[in-house]
Protein backbone atom coordinates (compact mmCIF):
# COMPACT_ATOMS: atom_id res chain seq x y z
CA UNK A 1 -17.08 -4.34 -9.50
CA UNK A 2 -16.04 -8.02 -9.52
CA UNK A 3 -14.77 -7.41 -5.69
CA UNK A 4 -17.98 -6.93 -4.41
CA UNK A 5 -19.16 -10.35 -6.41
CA UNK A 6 -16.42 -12.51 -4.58
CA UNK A 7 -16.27 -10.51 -1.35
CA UNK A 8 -19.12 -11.10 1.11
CA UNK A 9 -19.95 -7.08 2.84
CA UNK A 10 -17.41 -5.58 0.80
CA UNK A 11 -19.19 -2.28 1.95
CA UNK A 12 -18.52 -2.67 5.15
CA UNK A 13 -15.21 -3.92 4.91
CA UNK A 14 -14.50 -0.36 3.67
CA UNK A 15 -16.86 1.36 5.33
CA UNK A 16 -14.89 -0.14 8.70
CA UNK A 17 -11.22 0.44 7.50
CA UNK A 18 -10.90 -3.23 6.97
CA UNK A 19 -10.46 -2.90 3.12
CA UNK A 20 -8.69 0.04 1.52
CA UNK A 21 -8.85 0.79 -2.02
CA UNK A 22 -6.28 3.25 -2.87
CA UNK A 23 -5.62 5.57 -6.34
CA UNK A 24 -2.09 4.73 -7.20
CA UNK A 25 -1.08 8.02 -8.68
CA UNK A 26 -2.24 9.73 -5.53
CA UNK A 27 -0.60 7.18 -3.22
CA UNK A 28 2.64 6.20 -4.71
CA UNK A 29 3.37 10.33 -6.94
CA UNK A 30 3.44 13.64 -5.89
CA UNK A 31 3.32 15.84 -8.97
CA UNK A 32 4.84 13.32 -11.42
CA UNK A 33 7.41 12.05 -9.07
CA UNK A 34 7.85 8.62 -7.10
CA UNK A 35 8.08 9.77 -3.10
CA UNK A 36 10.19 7.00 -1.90
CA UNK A 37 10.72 7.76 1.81
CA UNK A 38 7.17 9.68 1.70
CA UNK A 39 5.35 5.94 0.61
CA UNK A 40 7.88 3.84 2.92
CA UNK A 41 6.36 5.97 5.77
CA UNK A 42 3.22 6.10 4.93
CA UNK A 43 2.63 2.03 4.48
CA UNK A 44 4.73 1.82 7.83
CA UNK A 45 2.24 3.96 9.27
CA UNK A 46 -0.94 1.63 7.18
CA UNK A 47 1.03 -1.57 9.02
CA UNK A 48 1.23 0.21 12.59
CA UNK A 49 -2.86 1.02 12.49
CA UNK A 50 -3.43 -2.95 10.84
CA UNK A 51 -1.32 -4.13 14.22
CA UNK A 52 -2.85 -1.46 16.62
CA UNK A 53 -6.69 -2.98 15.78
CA UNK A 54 -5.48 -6.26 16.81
CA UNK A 55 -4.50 -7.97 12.97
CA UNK A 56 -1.22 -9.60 12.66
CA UNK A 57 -0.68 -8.18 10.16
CA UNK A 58 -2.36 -6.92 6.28
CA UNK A 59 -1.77 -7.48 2.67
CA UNK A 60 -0.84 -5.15 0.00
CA UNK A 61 -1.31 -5.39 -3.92
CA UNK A 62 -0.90 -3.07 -6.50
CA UNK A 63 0.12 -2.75 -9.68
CA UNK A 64 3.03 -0.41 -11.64
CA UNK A 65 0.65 0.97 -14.53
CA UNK A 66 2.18 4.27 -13.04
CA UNK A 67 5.40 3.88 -13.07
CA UNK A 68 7.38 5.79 -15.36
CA UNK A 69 11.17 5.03 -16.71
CA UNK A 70 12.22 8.11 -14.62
CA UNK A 71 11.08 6.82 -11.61
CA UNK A 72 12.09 2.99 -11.63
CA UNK A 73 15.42 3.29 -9.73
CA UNK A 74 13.62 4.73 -6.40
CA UNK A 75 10.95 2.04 -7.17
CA UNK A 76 13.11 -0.54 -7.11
CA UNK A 77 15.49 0.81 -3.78
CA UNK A 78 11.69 1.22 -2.75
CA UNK A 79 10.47 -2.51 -3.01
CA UNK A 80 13.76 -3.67 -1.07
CA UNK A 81 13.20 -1.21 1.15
CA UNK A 82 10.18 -2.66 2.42
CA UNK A 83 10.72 -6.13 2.11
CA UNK A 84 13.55 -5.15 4.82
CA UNK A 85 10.93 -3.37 6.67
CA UNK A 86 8.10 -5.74 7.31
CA UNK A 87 10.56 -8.62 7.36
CA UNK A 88 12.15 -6.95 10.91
CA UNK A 89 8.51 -6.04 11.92
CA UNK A 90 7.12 -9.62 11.96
């Protein structure tokens, strides 16, 4: 895993919540469809527990390899979404 070559105790960065590694599919679809209020909530939720053990704040990065043609409008509504949200949270 080329993480754990440039990432000193990658391990325990996981092991202690530091580091999450998430399946995309399972995150961002339920069934075959993009949960847009269900994923704003739940990385609201990821930022309140990054805040609560004392970071400023955390990173995301993902990629759209998911993403289907049907579900690109709520993606998009999605991404502004946020950008709204962590911009007011800061």
């Amino acid at each position: 895993m080329a993480l754990k070559k440039n990432i000193t105790d990658l391990d325990r960065h996981v092991t202690e919540g530091n580091i999450e590694i998430l399946n995309a599919n399972e995150w961002y679809l339920e069934g075959d469809l993009f949960g847009l209020e269900r994923v704003i909530n739940a990385w609201d939720e990821k930022h309140k527990q990054a805040l609560a053990r004392g970071y400023t704040g955390m990173r995301a990065s993902g990629d759209t390899l998911w993403l289907s043609k049907k579900n690109w409008k709520d993606f998009h509504i999605y991404e502004k979404k946020l950008t709204i949200l962590w911009r007011t949270s800061a």
